[in-house]
Protein backbone atom coordinates (compact mmCIF):
# COMPACT_ATOMS: atom_id res chain seq x y z
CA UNK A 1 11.58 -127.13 88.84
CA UNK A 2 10.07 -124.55 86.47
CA UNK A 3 8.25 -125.98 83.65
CA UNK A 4 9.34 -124.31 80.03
CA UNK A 5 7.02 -121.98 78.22
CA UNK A 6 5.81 -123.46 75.61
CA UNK A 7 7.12 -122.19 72.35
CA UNK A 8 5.48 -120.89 69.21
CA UNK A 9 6.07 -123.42 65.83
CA UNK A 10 6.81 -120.14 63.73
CA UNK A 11 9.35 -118.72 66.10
CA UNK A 12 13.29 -119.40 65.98
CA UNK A 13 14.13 -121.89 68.62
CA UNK A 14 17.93 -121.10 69.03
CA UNK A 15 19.57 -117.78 70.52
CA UNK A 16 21.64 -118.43 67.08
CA UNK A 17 18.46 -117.83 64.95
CA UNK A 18 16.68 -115.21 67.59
CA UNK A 19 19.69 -112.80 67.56
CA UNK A 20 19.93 -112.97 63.84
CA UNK A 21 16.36 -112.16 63.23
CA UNK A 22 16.69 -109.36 65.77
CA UNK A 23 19.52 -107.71 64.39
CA UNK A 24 18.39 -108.68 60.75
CA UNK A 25 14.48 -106.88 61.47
CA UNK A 26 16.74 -103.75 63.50
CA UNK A 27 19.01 -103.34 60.12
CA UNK A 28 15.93 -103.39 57.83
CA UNK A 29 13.88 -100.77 60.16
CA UNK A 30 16.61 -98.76 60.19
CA UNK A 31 17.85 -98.84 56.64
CA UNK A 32 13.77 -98.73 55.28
CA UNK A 33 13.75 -94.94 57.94
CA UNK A 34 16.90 -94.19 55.84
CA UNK A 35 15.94 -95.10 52.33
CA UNK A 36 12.52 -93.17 53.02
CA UNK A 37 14.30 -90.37 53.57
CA UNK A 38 16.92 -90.64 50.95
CA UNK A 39 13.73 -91.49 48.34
CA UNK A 40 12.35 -88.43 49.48
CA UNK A 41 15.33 -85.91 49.11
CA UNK A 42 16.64 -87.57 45.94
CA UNK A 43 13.41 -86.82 44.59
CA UNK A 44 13.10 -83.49 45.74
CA UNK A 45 17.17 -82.49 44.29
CA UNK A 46 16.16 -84.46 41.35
CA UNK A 47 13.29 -82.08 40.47
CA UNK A 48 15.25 -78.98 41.00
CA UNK A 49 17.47 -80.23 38.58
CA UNK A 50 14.96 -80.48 36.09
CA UNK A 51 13.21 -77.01 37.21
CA UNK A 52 16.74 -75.72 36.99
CA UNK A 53 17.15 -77.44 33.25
CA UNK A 54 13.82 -75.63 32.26
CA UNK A 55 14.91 -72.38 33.29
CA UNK A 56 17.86 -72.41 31.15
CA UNK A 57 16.03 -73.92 28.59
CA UNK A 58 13.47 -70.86 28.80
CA UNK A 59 16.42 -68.37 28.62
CA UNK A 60 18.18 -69.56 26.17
CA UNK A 61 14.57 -69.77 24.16
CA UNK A 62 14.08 -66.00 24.72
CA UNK A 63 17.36 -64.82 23.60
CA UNK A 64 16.86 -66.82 20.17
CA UNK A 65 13.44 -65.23 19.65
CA UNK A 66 14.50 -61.95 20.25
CA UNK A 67 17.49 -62.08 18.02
CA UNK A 68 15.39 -63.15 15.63
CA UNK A 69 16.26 -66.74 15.12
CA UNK A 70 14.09 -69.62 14.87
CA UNK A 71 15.16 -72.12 17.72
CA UNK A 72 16.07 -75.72 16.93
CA UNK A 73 13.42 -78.30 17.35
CA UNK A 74 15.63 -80.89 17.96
CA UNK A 75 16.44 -80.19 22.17
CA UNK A 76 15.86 -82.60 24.87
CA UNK A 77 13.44 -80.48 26.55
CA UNK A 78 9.84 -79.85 25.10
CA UNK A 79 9.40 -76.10 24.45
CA UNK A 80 6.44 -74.71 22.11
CA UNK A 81 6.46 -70.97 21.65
CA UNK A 82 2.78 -69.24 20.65
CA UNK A 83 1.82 -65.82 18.94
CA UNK A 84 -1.56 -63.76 19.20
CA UNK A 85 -2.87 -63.76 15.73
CA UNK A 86 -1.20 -67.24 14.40
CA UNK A 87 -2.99 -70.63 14.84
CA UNK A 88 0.26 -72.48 14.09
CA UNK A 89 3.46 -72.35 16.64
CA UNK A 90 6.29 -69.84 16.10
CA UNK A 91 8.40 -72.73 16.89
CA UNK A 92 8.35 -75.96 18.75
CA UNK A 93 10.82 -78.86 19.78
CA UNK A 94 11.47 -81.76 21.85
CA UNK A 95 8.60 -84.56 22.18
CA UNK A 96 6.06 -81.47 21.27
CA UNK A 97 7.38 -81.33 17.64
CA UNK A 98 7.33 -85.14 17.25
CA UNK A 99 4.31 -85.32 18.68
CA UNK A 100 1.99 -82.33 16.98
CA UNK A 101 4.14 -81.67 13.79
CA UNK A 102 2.36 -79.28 11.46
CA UNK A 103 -0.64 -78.32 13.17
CA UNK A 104 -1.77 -75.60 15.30
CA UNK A 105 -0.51 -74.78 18.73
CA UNK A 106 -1.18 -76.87 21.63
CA UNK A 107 -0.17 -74.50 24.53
CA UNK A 108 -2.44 -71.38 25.21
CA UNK A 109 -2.63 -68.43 22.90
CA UNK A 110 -1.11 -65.26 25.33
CA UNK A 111 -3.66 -62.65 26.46
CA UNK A 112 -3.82 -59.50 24.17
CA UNK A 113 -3.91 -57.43 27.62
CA UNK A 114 -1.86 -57.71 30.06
CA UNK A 115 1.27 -60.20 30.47
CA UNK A 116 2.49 -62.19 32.82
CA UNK A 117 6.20 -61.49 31.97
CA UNK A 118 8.06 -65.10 33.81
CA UNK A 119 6.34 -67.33 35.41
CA UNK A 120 8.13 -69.88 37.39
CA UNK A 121 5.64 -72.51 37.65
CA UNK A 122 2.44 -73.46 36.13
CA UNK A 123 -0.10 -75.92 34.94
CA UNK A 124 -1.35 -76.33 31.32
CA UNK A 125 -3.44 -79.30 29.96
CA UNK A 126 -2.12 -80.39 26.87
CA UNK A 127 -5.03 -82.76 24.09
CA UNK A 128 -4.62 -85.87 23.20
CA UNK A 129 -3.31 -86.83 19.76
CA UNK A 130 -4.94 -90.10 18.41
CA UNK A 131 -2.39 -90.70 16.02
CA UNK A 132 0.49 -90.42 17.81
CA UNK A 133 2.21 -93.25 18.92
CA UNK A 134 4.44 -92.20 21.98
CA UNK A 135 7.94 -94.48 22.33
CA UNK A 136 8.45 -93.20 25.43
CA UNK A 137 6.03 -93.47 28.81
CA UNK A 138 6.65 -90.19 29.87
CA UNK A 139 5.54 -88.73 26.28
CA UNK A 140 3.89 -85.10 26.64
CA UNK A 141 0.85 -85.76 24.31
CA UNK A 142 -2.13 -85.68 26.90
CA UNK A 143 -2.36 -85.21 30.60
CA UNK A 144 -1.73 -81.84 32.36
CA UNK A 145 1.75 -80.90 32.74
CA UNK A 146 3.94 -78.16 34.76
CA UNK A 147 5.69 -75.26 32.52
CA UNK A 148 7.40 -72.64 32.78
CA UNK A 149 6.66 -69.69 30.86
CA UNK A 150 7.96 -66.02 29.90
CA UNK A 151 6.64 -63.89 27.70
CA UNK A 152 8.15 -61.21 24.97
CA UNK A 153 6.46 -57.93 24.59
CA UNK A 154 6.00 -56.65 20.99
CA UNK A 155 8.10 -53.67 21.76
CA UNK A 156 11.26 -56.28 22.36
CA UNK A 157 10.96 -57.33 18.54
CA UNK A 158 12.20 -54.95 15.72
CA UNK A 159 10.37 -55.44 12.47
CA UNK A 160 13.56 -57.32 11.02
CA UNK A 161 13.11 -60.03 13.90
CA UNK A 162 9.21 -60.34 13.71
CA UNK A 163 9.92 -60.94 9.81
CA UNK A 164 12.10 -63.82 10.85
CA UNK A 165 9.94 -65.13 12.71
CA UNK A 166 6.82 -64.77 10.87
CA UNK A 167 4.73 -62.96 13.25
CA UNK A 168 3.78 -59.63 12.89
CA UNK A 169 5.51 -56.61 14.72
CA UNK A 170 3.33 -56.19 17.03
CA UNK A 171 2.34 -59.92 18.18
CA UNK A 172 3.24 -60.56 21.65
CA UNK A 173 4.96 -64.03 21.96
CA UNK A 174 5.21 -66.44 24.92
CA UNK A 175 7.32 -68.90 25.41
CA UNK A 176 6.52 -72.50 27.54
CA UNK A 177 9.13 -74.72 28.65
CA UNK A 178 7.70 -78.28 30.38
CA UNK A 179 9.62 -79.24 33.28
CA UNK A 180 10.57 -82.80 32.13
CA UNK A 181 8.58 -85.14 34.11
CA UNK A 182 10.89 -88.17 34.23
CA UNK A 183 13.76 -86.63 34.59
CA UNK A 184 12.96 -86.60 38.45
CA UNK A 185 11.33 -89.69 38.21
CA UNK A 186 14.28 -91.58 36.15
CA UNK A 187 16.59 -90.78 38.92
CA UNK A 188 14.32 -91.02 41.69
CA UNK A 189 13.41 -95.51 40.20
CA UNK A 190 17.22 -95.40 39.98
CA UNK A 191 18.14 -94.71 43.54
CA UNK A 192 15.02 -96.69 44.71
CA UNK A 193 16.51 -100.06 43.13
CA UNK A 194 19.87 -99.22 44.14
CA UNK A 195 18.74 -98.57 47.76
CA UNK A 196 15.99 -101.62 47.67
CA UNK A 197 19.44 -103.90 46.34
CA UNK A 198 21.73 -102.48 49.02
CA UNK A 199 19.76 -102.85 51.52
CA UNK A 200 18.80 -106.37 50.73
CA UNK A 201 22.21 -107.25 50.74
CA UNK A 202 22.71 -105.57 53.89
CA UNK A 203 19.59 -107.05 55.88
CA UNK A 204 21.22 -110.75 54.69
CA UNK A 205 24.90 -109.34 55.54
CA UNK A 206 23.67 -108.18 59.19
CA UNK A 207 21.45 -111.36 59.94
CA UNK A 208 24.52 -113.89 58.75
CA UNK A 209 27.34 -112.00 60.73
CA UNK A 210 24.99 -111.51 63.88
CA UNK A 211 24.16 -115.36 63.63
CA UNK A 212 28.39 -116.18 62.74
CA UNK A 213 29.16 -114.04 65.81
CA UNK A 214 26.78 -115.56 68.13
CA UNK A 215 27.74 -119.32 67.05
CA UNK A 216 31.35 -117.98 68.00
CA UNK A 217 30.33 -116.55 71.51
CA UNK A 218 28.43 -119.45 72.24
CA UNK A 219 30.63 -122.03 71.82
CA UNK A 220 32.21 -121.77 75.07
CA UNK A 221 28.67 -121.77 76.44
CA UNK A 222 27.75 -125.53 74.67
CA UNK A 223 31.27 -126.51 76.07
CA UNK A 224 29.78 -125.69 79.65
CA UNK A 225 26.12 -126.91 79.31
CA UNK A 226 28.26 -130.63 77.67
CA UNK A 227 30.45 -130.76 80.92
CA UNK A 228 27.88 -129.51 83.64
CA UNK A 229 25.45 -132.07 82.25
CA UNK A 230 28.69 -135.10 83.02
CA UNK A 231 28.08 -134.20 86.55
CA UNK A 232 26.30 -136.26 88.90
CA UNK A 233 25.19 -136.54 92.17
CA UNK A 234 28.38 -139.79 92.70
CA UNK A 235 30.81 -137.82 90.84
CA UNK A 236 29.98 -134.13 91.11
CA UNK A 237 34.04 -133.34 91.02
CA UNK A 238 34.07 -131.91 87.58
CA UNK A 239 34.80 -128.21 86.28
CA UNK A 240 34.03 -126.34 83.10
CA UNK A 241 36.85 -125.13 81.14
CA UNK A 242 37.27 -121.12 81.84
CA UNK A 243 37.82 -119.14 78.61
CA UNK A 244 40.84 -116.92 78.82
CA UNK A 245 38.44 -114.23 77.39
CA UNK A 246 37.78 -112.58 80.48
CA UNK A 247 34.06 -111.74 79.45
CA UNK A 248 31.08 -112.79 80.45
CA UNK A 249 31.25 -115.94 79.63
CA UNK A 250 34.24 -116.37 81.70
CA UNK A 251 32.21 -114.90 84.41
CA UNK A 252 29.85 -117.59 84.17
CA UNK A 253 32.39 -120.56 83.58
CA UNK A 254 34.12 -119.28 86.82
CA UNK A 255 30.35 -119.06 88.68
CA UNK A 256 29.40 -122.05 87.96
CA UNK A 257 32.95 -123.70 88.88
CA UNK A 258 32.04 -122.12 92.55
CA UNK A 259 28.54 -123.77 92.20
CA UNK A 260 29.67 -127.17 91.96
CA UNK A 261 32.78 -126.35 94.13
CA UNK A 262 29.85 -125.73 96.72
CA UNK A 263 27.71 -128.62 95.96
CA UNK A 264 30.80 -130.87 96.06
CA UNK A 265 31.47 -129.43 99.30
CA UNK A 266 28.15 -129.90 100.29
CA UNK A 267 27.94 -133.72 98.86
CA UNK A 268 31.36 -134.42 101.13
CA UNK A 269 30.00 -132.81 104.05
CA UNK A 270 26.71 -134.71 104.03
CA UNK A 271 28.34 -138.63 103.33
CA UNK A 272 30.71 -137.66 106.18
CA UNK A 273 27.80 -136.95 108.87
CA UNK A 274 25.93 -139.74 107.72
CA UNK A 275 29.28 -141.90 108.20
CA UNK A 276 30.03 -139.96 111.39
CA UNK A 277 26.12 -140.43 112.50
CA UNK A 278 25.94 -143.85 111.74
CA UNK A 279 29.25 -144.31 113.70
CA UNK A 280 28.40 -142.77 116.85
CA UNK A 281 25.27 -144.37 116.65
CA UNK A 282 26.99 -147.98 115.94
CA UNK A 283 28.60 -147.45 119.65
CA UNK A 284 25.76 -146.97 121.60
CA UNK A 285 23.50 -149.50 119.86
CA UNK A 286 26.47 -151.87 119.78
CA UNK A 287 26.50 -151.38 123.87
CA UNK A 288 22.88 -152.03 124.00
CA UNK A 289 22.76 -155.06 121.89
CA UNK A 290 25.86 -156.79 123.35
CA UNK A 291 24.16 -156.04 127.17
CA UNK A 292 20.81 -157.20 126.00
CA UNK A 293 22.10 -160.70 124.58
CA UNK A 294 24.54 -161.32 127.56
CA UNK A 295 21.51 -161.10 129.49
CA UNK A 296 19.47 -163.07 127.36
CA UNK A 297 21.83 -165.68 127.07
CA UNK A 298 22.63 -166.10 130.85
CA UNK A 299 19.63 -164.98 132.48
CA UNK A 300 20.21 -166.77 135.87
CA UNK A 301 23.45 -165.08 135.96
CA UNK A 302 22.23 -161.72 134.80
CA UNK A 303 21.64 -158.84 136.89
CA UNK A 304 19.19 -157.20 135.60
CA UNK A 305 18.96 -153.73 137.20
CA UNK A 306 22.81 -153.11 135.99
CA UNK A 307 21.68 -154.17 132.56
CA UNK A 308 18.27 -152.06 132.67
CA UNK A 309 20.70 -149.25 134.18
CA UNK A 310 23.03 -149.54 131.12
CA UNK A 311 20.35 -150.19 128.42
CA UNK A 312 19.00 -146.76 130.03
CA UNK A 313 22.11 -145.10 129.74
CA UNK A 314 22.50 -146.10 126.42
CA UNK A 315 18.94 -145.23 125.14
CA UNK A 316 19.10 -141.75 126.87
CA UNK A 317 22.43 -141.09 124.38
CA UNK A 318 21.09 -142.55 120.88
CA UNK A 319 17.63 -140.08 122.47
CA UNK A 320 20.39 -137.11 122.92
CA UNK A 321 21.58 -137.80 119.68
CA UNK A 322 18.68 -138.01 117.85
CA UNK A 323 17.64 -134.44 119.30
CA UNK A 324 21.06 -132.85 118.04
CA UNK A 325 20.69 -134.31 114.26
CA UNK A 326 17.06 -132.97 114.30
CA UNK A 327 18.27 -129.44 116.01
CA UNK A 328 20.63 -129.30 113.01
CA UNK A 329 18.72 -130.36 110.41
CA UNK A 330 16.05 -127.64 111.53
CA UNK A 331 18.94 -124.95 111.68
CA UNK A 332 20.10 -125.68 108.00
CA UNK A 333 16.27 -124.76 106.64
CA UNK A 334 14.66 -122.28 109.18
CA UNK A 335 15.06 -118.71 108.78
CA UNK A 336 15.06 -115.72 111.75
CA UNK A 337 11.54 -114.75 112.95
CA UNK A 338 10.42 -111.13 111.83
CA UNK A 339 9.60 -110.20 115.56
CA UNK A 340 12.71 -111.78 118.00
CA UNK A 341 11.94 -111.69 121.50
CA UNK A 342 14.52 -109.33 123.80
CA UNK A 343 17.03 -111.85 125.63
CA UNK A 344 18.97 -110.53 128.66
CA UNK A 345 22.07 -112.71 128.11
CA UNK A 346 23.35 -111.78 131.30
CA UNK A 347 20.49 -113.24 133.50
CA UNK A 348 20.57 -115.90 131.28
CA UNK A 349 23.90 -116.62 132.08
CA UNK A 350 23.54 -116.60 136.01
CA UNK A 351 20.58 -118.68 135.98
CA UNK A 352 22.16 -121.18 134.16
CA UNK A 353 25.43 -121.51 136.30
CA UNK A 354 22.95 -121.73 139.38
CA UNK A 355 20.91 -124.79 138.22
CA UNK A 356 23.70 -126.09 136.09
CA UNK A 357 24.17 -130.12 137.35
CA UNK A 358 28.15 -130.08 138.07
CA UNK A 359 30.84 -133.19 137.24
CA UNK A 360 30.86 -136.08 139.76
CA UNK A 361 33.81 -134.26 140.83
CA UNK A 362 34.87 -130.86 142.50
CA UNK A 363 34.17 -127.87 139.97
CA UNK A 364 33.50 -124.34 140.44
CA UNK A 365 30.98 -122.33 138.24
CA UNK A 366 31.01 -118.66 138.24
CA UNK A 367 29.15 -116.00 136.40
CA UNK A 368 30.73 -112.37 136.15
CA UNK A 369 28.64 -109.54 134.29
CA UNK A 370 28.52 -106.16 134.13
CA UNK A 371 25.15 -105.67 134.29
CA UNK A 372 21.84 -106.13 131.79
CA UNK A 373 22.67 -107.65 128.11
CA UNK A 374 19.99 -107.68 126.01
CA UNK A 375 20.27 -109.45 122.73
CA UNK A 376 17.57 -110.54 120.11
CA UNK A 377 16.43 -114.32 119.88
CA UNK A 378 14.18 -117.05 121.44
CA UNK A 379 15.33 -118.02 125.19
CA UNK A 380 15.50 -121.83 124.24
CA UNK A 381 17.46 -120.93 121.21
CA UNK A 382 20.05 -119.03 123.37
CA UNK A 383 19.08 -120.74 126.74
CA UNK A 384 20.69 -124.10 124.42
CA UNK A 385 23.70 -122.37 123.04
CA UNK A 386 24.84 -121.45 126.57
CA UNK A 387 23.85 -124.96 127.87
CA UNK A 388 26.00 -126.22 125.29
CA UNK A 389 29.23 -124.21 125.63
CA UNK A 390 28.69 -124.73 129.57
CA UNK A 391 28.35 -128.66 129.04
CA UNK A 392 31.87 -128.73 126.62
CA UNK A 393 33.51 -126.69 129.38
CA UNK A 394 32.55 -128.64 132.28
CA UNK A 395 33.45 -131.91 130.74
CA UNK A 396 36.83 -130.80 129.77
CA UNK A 397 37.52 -128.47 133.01
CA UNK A 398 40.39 -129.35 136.11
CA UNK A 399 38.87 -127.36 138.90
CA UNK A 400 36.89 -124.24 137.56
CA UNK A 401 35.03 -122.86 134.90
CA UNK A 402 34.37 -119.26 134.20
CA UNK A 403 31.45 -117.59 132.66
CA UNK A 404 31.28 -113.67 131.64
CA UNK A 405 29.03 -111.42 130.25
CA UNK A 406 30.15 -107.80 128.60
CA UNK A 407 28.98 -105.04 126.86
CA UNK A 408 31.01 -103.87 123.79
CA UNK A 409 29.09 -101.86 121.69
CA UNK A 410 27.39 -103.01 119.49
CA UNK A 411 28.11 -105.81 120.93
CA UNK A 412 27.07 -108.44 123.75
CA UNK A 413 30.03 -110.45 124.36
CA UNK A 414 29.70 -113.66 126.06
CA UNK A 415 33.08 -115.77 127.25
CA UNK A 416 33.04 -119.59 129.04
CA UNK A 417 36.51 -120.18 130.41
CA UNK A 418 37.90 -123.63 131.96
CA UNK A 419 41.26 -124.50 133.17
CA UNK A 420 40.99 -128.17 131.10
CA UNK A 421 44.07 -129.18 128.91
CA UNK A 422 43.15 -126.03 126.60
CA UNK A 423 42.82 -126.78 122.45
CA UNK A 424 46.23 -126.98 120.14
CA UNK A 425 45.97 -123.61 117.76
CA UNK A 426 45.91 -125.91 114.63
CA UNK A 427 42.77 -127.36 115.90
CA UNK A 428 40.56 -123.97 117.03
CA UNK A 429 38.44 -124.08 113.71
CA UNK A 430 38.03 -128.33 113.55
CA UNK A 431 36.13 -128.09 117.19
CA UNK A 432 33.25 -126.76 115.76
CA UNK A 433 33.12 -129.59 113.22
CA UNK A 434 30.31 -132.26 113.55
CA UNK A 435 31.30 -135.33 115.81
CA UNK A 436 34.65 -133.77 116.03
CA UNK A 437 36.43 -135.37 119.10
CA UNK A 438 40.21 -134.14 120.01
CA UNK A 439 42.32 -137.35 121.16
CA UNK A 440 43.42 -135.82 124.24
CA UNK A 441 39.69 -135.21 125.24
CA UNK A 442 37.82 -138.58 123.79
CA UNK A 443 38.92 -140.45 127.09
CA UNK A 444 37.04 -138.04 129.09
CA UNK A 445 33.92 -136.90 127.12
CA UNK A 446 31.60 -139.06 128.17
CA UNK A 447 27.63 -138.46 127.35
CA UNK A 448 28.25 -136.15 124.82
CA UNK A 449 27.33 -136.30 121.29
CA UNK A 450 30.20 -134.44 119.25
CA UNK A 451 27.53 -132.00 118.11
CA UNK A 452 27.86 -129.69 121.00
CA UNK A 453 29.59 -126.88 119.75
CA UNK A 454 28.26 -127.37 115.99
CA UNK A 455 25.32 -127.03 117.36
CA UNK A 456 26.11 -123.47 119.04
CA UNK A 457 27.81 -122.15 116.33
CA UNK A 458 24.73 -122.46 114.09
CA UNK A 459 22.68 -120.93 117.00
CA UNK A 460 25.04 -118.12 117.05
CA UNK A 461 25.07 -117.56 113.26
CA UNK A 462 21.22 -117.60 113.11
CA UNK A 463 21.27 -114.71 115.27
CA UNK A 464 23.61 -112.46 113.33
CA UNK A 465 26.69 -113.18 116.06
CA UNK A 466 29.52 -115.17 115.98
CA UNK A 467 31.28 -118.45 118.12
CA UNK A 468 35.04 -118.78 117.87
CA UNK A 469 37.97 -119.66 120.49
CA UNK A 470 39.68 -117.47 121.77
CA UNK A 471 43.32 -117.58 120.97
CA UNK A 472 43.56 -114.57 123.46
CA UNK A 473 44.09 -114.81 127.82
CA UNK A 474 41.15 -115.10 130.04
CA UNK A 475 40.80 -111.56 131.08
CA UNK A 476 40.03 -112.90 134.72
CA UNK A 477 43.52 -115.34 134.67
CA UNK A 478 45.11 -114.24 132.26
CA UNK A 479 45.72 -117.51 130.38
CA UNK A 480 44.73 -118.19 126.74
CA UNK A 481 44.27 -121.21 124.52
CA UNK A 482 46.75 -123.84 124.50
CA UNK A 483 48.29 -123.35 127.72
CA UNK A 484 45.35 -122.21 130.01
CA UNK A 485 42.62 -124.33 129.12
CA UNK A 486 39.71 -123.12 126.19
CA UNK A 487 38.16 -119.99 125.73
CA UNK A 488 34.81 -120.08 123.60
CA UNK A 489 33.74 -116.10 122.77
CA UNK A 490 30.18 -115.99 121.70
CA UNK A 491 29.41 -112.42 120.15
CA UNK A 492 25.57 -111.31 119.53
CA UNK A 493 24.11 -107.85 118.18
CA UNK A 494 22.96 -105.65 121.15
CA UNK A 495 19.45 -104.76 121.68
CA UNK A 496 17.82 -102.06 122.99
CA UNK A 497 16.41 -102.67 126.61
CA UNK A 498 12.48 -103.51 126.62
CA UNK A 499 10.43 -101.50 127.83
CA UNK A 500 8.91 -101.83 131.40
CA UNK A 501 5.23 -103.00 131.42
CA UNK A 502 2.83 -100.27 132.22
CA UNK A 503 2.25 -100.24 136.18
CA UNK A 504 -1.39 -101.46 137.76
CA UNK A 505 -1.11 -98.24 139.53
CA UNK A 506 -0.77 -95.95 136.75
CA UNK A 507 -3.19 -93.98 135.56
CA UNK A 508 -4.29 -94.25 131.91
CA UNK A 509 -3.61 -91.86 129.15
CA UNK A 510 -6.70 -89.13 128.57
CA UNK A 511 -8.48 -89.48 125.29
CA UNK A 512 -7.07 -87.25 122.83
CA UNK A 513 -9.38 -84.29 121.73
């Protein structure tokens, strides 16, 4: 059993609590990528607005001025406009008049030569007034701020207009506009909170319906880990509950249902070998015991070699099987070698029906093959399997048994024939079953253990092949199961033939160059 990792103190210990934090910390990545973004173009539309409010602002200015009127100081947006040869503004409004009211000009006197007619953007440092309380944080009265400016040349005044204005005809005037600082900022804090707010409420929002959703999903999931942990290894006979979702859950509920289907299975299986070990075990023991105490009880009367020649024959059966539960047991755990040896089946075959000991009563055992069949495996492994389908045939055989050996590619195809009472249809399947006896055959199978043909089944299913009987007709007599005695087919993969060993005589390969 694995051991658990062990788990950090700060870090959520429920998938609950873990998929909300994900999808929480995913929400607020993605919204903080989105509010950058929005921050950043908000801020940038919110200063062309302003930009855009200054350039009307600076239009409107220059129209007034050259129609001779003195604009209004009371506008939202700062404006000052400047003469050559007057210390004092021509006019001035917005924070600029509030904060500098009836002193000289603040914004730069224009050049006598040369003008710079509009200019879009630019920077001018404006002093510091002392007295000058400022109600507002974005007041204009110190720091360097952006203007616009555009000038009016002295020929665009009439002497009527410079009058009005108090400048002299030939003054040039210019005109600055500040682009209003917080207008861009204003909106900009504005968005910020509203995003910062939303997407608070969304992180929470996300986090709480991720966590709701999983406590929903998972509920079927508790319901499963509550029943799987009521089973147990006396009562492993009870199933989950499969959602009628048809998701993965489902999926699961249905796996697991096959799991413990399996291990049920498997539980069954294993108390009915023990009970079917310990019962064929009970006979022979019971056999031994009974002879031993007769003849311990009435040793004068005893004869001993029968009872030495019975305890024998006894001994040599519990010794038989003993070697078939541990040849099972080490089929259920091994696994295939990564190099099998090459097996001609065929040989195999005829050596086996040559030294094979027959009944104490007439039988005939015949081998028919076709030639070579070569077949992957260990010779004991297959060298038993044979043995064992031989053995069940002889014991059940009249007169004959028949052994033959095929090619059918891919396959090697193995058959062992006799002309016994044959096996009802119903039962072709429960022959292969441990300690599995028919009735009409326990009078006559003597010596053998019932494991027989469990035993060559396995053997033929760690090999990649297959053991069944053959519901079809001996394709020497033409009989088949039930009425012709039993046919066990034994099916391997085919092998390539092996490769003769190099001769004595040969000569060896030259060096290569």
């Amino acid at each position: 059993m694995n051991a658990p990792e062990p788990r950090r103190r700060w870090w959520p210990r429920s998938v609950r609590a873990l998929t909300a934090l994900a999808a929480a910390s995913t929400a607020a990545v993605v919204l903080a990528v989105i509010g950058l973004w929005v921050h950043h173009d908000v801020r940038h539309r919110a200063t062309q607005i302003a930009e855009e409010q200054a350039q009307r602002q600076l239009w409107s200015l220059c129209d007034q001025l050259r129609a001779g009127i003195v604009p209004d100081a009371g506008t939202t947006v700062p404006y000052e406009v400047v003469a050559t040869g007057r210390r004092s503004a021509v006019a001035s409004g917005g924070s600029l008049a509030d904060a500098y009211p009836a002193s000289r000009h603040v914004m730069p006197t224009p050049p006598t030569e040369g003008l710079a007619g509009l200019t879009p953007l630019t920077s001018v440092r404006i002093p510091v007034n002392r007295h000058y309380n400022p109600r507002d944080k974005f007041d204009l009265a110190g720091g360097t701020q952006r203007v616009m400016t555009a000038d009016i040349r002295p020929g665009d005044l009439g002497a009527a207009q410079a009058a009005a204005l108090g400048v002299d005809s030939g003054a040039k005037l210019r005109v600055y506009v500040v682009v209003l600082p917080h207008t861009a900022e204003e909106i900009t804090d504005i968005t910020d909170r509203l995003l910062l707010g939303a997407g608070l409420v969304s992180v929470l929002l996300v986090g709480a319906a991720a966590y709701a959703a999983v406590r929903v999903a998972l509920r079927p999931v508790e319901a499963i880990r509550v029943r799987t942990a009521s089973v147990t290894a006396s009562d492993p006979r009870e199933r989950v509950t499969v959602p009628a979702t048809g998701h993965e859950i489902a999926a699961l509920a249905t796996t697991i249902n096959t799991t413990l289907q399996r291990l049920d299975d498997a539980s069954a299986r294993q108390r009915r070998f023990v009970a079917d070990a310990a019962h064929e075990l009970r006979s022979p023991l019971t056999t031994l015991l009974a002879s031993l105490e007769v003849a311990l009880a009435y040793p004068e009367r005893t004869d001993w070699p029968a009872a030495a020649t019975t305890a024998a024959r006894q001994t040599r059966r519990l010794q038989a099987l003993a070697e078939d539960l541990l040849l099972l047991a080490r089929l259920g755990t091994r696994t295939p070698g990564a190099d099998p040896d090459t097996v001609d089946l065929a040989a195999l075959a005829v050596a086996l029906a040559g030294q094979h000991p027959l009944a104490d009563r007439p039988l005939t055992l015949t081998c028919e093959s076709t030639g070579p069949a070569y077949t992957h495996g260990t010779p004991g492994d297959h060298e038993r399997l044979l043995r064992n389908l031989v053995d069940n045939a002889a014991r059940h055989a009249e007169h004959r048994v028949r052994i033959t050996v095929r090619d059918e590619d891919p396959w090697v195809v193995l058959t062992v024939h006799d002309d016994g009472p044959g096996v009802p249809a119903e039962e072709a399947e429960r022959v292969f079953e441990r300690f599995v006896r028919l009735d009409d055959a326990r009078s006559r199978d003597h010596g053998g253990t019932g494991l027989g043909l469990a035993i060559a089944r396995d053997l033929a299913e760690s090999h990649g092949g297959t053991l069944t009987l053959d519901p079809g007709p001996d394709p020497g007599t033409g009989t088949g199961t039930g009425t012709g005695g039993a046919c066990f087919r034994l099916r391997l993969p085919r092998a390539a033939a092996p490769s003769p060993p190099p001769s004595p005589d040969s000569p060896a390969p030259s060096p290569s160059p």
